[in-house]
Each structure stands twice: as C-alpha cells, then as structure tokens.
Protein backbone atom coordinates (compact mmCIF):
# COMPACT_ATOMS: atom_id res chain seq x y z
CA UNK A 1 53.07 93.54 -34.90
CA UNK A 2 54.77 96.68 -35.28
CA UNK A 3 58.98 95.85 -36.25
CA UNK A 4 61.71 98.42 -35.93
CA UNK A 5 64.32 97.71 -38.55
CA UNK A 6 66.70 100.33 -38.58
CA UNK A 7 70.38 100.91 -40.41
CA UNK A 8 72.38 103.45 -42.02
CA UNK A 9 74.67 101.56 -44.53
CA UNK A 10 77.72 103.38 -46.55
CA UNK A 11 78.75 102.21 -50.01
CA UNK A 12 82.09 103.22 -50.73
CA UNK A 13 82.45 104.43 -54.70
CA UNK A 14 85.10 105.87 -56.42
CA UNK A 15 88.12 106.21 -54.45
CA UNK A 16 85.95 108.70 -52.43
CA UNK A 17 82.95 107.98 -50.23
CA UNK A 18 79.48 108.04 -51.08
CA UNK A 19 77.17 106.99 -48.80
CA UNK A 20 73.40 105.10 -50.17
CA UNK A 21 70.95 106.12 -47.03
CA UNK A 22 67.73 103.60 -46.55
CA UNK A 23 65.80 104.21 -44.00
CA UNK A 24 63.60 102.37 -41.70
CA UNK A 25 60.34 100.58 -41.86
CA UNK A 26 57.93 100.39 -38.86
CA UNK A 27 55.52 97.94 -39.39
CA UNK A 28 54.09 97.59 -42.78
CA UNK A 29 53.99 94.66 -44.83
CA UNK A 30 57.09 92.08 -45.75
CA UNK A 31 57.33 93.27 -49.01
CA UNK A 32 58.36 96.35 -47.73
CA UNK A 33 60.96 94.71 -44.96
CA UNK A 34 62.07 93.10 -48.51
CA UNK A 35 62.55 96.06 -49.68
CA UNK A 36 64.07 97.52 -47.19
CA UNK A 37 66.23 94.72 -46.38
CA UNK A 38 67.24 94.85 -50.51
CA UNK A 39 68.11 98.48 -50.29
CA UNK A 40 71.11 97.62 -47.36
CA UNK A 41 72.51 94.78 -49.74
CA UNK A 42 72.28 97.66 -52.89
CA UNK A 43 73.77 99.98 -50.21
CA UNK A 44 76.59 97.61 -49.31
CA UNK A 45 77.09 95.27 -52.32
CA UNK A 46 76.32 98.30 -54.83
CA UNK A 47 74.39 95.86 -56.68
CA UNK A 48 70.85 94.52 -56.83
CA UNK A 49 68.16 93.21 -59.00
CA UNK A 50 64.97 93.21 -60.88
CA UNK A 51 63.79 90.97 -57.86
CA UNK A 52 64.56 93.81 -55.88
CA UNK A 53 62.87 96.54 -57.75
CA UNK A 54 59.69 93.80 -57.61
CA UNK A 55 59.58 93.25 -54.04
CA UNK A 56 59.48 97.71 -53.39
CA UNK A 57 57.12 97.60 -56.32
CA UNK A 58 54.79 95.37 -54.32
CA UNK A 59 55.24 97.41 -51.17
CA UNK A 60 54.04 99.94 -52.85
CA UNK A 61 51.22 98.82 -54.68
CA UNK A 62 49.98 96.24 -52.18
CA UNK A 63 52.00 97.12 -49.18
CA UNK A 64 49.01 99.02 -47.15
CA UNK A 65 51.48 101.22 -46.18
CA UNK A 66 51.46 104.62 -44.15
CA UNK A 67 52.60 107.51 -45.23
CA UNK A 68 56.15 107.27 -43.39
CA UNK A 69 56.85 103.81 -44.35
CA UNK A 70 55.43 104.64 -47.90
CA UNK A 71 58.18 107.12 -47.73
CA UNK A 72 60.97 104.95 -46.64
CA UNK A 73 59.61 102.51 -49.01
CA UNK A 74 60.78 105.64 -52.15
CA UNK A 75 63.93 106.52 -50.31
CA UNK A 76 64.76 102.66 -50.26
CA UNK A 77 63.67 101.74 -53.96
CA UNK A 78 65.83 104.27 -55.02
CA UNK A 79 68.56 103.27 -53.40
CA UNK A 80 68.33 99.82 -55.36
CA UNK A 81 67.46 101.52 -58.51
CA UNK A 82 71.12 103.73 -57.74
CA UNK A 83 72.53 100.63 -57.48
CA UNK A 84 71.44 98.93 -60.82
CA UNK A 85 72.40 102.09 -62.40
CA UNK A 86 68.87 103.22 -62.94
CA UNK A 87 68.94 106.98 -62.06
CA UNK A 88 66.41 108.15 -63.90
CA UNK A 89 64.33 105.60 -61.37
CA UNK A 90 66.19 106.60 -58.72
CA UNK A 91 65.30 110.08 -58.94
CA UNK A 92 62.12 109.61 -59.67
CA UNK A 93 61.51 107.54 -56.15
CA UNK A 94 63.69 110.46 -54.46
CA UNK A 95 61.27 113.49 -55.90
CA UNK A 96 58.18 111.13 -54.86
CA UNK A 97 59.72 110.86 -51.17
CA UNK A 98 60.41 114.65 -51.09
CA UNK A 99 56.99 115.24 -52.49
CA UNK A 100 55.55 113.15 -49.36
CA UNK A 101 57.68 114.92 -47.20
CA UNK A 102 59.77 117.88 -48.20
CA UNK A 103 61.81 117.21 -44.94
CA UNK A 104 63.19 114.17 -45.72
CA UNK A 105 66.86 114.27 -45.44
CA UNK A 106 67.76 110.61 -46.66
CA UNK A 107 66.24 111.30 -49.72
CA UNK A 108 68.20 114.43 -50.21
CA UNK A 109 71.27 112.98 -49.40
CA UNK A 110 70.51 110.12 -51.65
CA UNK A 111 69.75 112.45 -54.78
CA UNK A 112 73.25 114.22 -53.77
CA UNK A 113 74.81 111.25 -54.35
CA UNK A 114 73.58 110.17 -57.53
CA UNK A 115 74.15 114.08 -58.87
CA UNK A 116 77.38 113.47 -57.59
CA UNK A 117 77.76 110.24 -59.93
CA UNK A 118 76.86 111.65 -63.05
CA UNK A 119 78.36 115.03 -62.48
CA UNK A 120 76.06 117.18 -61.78
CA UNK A 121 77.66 118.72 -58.85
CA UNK A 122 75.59 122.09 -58.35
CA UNK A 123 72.28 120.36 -57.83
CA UNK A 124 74.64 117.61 -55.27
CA UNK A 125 75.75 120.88 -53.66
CA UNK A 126 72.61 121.73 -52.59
CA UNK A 127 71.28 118.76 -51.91
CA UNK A 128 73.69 117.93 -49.23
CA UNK A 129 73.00 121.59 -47.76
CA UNK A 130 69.02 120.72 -47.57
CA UNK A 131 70.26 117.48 -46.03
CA UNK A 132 72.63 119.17 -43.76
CA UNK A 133 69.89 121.91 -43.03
CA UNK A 134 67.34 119.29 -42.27
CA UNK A 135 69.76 117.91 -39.63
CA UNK A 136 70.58 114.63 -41.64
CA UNK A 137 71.85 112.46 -38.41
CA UNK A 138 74.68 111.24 -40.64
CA UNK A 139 75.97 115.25 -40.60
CA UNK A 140 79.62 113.87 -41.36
CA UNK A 141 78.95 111.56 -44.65
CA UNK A 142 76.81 114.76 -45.82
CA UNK A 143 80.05 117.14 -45.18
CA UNK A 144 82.33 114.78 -46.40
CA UNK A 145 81.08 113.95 -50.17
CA UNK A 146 80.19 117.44 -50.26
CA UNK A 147 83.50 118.47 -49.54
CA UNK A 148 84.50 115.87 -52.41
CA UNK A 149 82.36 117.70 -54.59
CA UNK A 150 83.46 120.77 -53.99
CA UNK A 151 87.23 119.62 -54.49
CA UNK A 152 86.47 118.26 -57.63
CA UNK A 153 84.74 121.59 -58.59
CA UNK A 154 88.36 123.34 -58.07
CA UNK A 155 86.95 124.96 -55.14
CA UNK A 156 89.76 123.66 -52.67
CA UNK A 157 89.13 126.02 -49.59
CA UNK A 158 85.09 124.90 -49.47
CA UNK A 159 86.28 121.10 -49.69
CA UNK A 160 89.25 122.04 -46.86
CA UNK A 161 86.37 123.75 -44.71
CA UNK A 162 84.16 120.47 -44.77
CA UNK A 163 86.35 117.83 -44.61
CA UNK A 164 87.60 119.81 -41.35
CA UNK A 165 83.58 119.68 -40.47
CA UNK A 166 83.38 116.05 -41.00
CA UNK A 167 85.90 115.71 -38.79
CA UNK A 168 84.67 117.61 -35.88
CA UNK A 169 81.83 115.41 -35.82
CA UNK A 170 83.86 112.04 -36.49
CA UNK A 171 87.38 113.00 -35.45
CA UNK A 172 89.68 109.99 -35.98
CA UNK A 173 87.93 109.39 -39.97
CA UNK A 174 90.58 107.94 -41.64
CA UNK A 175 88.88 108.95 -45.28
CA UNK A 176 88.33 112.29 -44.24
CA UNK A 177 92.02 112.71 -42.92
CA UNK A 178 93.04 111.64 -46.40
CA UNK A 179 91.05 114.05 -47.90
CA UNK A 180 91.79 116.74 -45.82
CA UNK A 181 95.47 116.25 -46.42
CA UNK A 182 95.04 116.02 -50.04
CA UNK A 183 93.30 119.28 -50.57
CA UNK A 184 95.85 121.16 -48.49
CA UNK A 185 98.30 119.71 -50.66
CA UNK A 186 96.49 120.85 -53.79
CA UNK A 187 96.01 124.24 -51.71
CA UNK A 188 99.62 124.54 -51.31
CA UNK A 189 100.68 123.68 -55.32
CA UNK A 190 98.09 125.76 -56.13
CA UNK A 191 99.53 129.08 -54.48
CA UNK A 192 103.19 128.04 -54.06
C-alpha cells in the first residue's frame, strides 16, 4: 500500500532562520517512513540519534526502495546527520541525492544550510540560487537565509533585495520584517 507522508519542517538556528527540508516518502518500506519520520524530529528538535542514522541506514540497504524514495531517503538522512552535527555525513547524503537527481532542490537547500553553519557562505550562495532556480516550493525560506548570508557577507543591499523577496511571497513574516529592518538600519550607519 502506497502512503503519502508529506511535510516541510523549519528548524530555527542562530537567531536567524535556517530551515532542515525532508522530503516525502511514497511507499517504500518502514524503515524508510522511520527515517523519514526521524528527519522531521532532527528538523524540529535539531537533535537526533545513532538510532536514527540506523533506521535510514536500513532503508537504504534493505529498504527496496525506488529511485525517488531512495532519494528522499539521502535528503532525509542528511538532515539527521545535520542535526547530530555530522556534516561531513550530511554532505555526503546531499551529493548522493544530487547525484540521483541533479534537480533536487531539498537537497540543495539542505547543503545551503549546512555551508551556511560552518561558514562557507559562497558555496550556500549558490546553493540557494540552484534551489531557487529549481523552483524550491519553499521560495521564501530559500530567499530569506540567503539574504542572511549575504548580510553577514557585508553585502547589505543583496540581503535588503531578498528579504524584500521573501516577503513578496510570505508578506506578513515576522523574521523577515526583522531582518529587513535590520539591514536598512545597517544600510543607513553604513552611508550616514
């Protein structure tokens, strides 16, 4: 029997936003609703464990799974391994998703976010474009954190022009009002 689970989920880091992406699984075996279904507590909690990790492994290795659920089955085991801190993992399962599918804009978004948390904010730069490019349904958390990489860069007038894209697409965001309102400040110091 064939089982839609579906869910976006948003982890809020920093004093910013960053936003873990699973995706769904249709069908496949329970390990991989496990799985899933670990990668939304990661996502929310920012936490998970080695029980985690085991349950995707099994997916994986035993899971029978087709190609889009062995997909979603990467995207979502590196969203756990993000959330134990495991990045090297995590990007691993990303470029394995992307390798599957080069048009996979969860797992872009996903490897934005973890370049975003250890700093390496060119490579999160174009990560959220490929996501944004791909049409990553979520177009607002894209714009948003990379907007927040982009202020953090210095580069006040890129942040400025996608926080104001976030908000066309999600108007009354409170985070992206803050943000907004904090780089025009910055804007402001910066040429008064």
């Amino acid at each position: 029997m064939n089982k839609i689970i579906s869910l976006s989920v948003f982890c809020v880091l920093y004093s910013g936003f960053v936003s873990a992406q699973n995706m769904q699984v249709i069908g496949g075996s329970s390990y991989a609703r496990d799985c899933y279904h670990a990668s939304t507590a990661a996502a929310l909690t920012g936490s998970a464990s080695r029980i985690d990790v085991e349950n995707c492994d099994n997916a994986l290795h035993y899971g029978g799974l087709k190609k889009r659920d062995l997909i979603a089955t990467y995207v979502n085991r590196g969203v756990v391994h993000m959330a134990m801190e495991n990045f090297t993992d995590a990007v691993r399962d990303y470029n394995k998703a992307l390798e599957l599918n080069p048009k996979v804009a969860e797992a872009y978004v996903n490897r934005g976010n973890l370049w975003f948390m250890v700093s390496r904010y060119q490579e999160a730069i174009e990560d959220y474009g490929q996501s944004l490019e791909l049409g990553f349904a979520q177009t607002h958390i894209a714009l948003l954190n990379r907007g927040m990489v982009h202020e953090i860069t210095g580069s006040f007038e890129m942040a400025k022009d996608d926080y104001l894209q976030a908000l066309s697409h999600k108007s009354e965001w409170p985070i992206a009002k803050q943000k907004l309102e904090r780089v025009n400040k910055k804007i402001i110091k910066r040429d008064g």
